[in-house]
Protein backbone atom coordinates (compact mmCIF):
# COMPACT_ATOMS: atom_id res chain seq x y z
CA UNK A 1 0.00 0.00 0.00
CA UNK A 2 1.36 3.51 -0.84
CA UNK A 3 2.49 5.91 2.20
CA UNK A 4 2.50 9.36 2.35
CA UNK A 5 4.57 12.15 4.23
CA UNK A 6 1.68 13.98 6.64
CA UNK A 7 1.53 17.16 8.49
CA UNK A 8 -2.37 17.65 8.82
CA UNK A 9 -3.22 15.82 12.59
CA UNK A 10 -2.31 12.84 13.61
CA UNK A 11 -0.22 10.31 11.68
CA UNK A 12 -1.06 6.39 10.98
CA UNK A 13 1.23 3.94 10.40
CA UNK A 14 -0.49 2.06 7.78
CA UNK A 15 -0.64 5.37 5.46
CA UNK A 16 2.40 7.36 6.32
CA UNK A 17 5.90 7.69 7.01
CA UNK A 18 6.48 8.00 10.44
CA UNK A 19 9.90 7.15 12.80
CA UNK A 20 8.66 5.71 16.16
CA UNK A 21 6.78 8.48 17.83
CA UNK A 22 7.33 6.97 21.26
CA UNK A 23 11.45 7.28 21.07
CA UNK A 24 11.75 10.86 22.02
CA UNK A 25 9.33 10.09 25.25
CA UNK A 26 11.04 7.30 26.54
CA UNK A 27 10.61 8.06 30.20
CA UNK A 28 6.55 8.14 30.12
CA UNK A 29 6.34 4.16 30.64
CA UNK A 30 7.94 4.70 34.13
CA UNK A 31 6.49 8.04 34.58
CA UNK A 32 2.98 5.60 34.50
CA UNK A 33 4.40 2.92 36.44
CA UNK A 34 4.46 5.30 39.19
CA UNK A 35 1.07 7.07 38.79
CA UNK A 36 2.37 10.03 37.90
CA UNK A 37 0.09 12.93 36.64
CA UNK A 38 2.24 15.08 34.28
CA UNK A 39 2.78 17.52 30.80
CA UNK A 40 3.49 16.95 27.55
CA UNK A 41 3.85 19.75 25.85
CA UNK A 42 5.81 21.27 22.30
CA UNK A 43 5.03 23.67 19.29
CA UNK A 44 1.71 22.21 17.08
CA UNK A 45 2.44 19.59 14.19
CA UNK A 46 5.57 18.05 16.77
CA UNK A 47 3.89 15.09 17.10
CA UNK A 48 2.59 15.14 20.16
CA UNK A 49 -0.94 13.90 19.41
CA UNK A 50 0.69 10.98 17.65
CA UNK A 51 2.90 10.22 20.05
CA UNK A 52 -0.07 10.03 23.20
CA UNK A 53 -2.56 7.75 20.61
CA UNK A 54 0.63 5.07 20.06
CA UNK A 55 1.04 5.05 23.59
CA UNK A 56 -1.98 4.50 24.62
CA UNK A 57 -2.66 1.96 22.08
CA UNK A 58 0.26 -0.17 23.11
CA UNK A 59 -0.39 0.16 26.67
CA UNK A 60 -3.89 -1.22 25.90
CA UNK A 61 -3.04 -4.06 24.03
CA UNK A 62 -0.31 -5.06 26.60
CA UNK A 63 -3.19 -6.05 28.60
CA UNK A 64 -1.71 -4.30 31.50
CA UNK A 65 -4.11 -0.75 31.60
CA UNK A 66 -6.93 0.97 30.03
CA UNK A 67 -5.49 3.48 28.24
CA UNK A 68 -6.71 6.48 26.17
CA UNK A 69 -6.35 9.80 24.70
CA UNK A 70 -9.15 12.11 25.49
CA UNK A 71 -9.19 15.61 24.31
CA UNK A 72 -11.53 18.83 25.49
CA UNK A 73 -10.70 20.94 22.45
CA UNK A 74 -14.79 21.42 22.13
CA UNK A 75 -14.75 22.60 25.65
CA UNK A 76 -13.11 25.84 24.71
CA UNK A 77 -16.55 27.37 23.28
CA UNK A 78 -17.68 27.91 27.14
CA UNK A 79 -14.56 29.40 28.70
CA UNK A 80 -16.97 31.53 31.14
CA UNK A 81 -19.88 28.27 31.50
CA UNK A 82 -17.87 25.40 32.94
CA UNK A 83 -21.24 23.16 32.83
CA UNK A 84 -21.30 23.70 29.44
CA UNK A 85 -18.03 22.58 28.47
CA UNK A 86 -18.03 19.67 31.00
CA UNK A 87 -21.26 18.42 29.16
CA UNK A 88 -19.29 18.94 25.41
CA UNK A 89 -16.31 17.09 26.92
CA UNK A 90 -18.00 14.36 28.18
CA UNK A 91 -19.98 13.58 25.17
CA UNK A 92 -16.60 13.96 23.28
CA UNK A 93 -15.26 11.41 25.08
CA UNK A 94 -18.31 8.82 25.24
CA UNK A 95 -17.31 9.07 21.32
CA UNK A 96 -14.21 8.80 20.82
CA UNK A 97 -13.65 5.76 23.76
CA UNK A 98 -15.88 3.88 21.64
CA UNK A 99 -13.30 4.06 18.24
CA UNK A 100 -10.56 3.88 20.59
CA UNK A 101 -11.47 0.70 23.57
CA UNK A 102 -12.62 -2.47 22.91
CA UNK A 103 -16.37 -2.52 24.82
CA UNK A 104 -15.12 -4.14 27.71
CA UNK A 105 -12.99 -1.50 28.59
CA UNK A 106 -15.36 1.80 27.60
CA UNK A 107 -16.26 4.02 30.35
CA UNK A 108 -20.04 3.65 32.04
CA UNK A 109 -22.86 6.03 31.83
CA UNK A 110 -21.20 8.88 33.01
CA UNK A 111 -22.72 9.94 36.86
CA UNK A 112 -24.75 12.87 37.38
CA UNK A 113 -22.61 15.98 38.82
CA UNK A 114 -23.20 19.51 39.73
CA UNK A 115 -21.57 22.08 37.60
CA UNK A 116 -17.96 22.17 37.69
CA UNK A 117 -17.71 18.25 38.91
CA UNK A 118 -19.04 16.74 36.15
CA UNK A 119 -15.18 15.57 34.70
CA UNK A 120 -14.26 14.35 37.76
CA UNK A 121 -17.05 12.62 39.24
CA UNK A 122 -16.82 10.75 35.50
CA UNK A 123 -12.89 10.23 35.78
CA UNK A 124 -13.78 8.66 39.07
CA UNK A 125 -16.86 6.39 38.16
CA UNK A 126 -14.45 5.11 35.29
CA UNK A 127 -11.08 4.28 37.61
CA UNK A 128 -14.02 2.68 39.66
CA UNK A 129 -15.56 0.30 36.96
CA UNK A 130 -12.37 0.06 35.09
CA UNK A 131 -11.11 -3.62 34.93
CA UNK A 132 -7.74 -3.11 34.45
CA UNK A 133 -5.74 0.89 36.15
CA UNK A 134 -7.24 3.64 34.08
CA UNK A 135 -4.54 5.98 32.11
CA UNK A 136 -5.67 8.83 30.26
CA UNK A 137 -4.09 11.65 28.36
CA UNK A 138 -6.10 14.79 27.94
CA UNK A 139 -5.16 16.61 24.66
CA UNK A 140 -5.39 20.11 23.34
CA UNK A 141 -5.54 21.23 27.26
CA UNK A 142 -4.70 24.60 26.62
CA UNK A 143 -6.98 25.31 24.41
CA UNK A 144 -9.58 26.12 27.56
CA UNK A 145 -9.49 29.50 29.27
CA UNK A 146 -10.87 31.34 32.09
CA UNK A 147 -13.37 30.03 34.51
CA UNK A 148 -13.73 26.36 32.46
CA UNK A 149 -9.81 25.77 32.42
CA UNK A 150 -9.73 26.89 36.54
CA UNK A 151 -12.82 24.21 37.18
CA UNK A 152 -10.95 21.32 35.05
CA UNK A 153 -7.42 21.96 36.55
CA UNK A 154 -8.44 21.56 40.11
CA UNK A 155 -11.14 18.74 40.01
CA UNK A 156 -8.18 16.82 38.09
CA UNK A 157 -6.59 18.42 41.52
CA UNK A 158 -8.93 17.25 44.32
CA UNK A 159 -9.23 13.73 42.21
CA UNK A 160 -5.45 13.00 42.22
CA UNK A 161 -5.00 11.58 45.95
CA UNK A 162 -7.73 8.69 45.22
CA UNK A 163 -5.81 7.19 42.78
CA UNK A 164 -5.37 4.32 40.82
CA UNK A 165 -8.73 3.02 42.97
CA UNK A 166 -11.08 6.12 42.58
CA UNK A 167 -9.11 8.36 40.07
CA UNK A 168 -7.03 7.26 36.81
CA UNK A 169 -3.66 5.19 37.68
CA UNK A 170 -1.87 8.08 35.61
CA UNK A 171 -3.09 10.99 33.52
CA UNK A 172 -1.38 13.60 31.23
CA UNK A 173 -2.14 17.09 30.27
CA UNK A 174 -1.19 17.74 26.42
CA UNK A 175 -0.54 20.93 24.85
CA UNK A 176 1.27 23.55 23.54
CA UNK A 177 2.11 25.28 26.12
CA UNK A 178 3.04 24.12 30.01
CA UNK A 179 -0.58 25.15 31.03
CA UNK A 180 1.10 25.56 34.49
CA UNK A 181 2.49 29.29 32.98
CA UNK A 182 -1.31 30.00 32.11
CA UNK A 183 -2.31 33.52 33.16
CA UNK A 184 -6.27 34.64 33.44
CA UNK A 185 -7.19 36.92 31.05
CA UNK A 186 -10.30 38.57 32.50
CA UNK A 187 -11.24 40.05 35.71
CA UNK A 188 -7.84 41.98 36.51
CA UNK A 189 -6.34 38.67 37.71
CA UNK A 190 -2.48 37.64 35.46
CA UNK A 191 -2.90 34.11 37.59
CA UNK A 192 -4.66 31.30 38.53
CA UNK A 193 -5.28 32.42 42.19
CA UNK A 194 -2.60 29.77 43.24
CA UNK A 195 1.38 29.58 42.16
CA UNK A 196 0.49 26.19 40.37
CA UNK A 197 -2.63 25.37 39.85
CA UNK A 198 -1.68 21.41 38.82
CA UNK A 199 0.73 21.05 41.90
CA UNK A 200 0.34 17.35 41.71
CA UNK A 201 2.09 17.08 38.31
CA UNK A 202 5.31 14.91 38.83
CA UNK A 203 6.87 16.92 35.75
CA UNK A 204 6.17 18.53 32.40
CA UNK A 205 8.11 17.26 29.77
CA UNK A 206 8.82 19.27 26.18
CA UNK A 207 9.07 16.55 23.50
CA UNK A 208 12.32 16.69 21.04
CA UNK A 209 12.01 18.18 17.73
């Protein structure tokens, strides 16, 4: 079959050329072997997004985790409406687990949540119900803002000590930029009303070019 060269999302292997996306990230395997939460992050078309589906992918079919990439790109409509974005997200996800998990290993019905719990309360139901530890990497993190980025950040925050039982073995925030250096925009405020607003990340790691 023919390949081509691709700079236009994610790569495949079947249809492009592609070195191993996983060799400039060696450390991640043991970064999840110790339930760490931490941040991938590097300049678009870098291969980032590539990089987190292959993982996950091979950590699945090892047998060993459930393991996904997630992303809450349509979230960033609702910057100011956190409910809103949570309910995007969630249905985003419901999607996208079914292309990406065998049926087994998809989440449940996701649990009904106030406003501004919603992710969490469904990150937890999932560790819960989850056969095998839950890893997830959340993609295109920075591309939330304001009030909905705030909300996300620290439910992923109160969630992290009740892991690998009640909150994924290992999760990843993926972006562009180190979302820890994210400033507020609105209301007079340059900062996230704490000095890091993801303090339980183990590290945040820039891939190679």
């Amino acid at each position: 079959m023919p390949k081509w060269f691709n700079n236009a999302g994610p790569c495949k292997e079947d249809i492009h050329y592609m070195l191993s996306p996983l060799a400039r990230l060696p450390q991640l395997e043991r970064l999840i072997e110790q339930q760490g939460y931490f941040i991938i992050h590097a300049p678009r078309q870098m291969g980032k997004t590539t990089a987190m589906l292959t993982l996950a992918q091979q950590l699945t079919a090892s047998g060993q985790y459930t393991a996904v990439m997630l992303s809450v790109e349509v979230g960033a409509a609702f910057p100011h409406d956190p409910g809103a974005a949570e309910a995007a997200i969630l249905d985003a996800w419901s999607n996208a687990a079914k292309f990406r998990l065998p049926p087994e290993l998809q989440p449940p019905l996701w649990p009904q949540a106030a406003p501004g719990q919603r992710l969490g309360a469904a990150l937890s139901e999932w560790a819960q119900h989850s056969p095998r530890p839950l890893v997830v990497f959340i993609d295109e993190i920075d591309s939330l803002e304001d009030e909905t980025l705030i909300a996300i950040l620290r439910q992923l925050r109160s969630g992290y000590p009740n892991r690998p039982q009640g909150f994924p073995h290992s999760l990843a925030l993926i972006g562009v930029r180190d979302v820890r250096d994210y400033k507020v925009a609105s209301g007079g405020s340059n900062r996230l009303n704490t000095s890091s607003p993801f303090i339980a990340t183990a590290r945040a790691i820039r891939t190679s070019d």
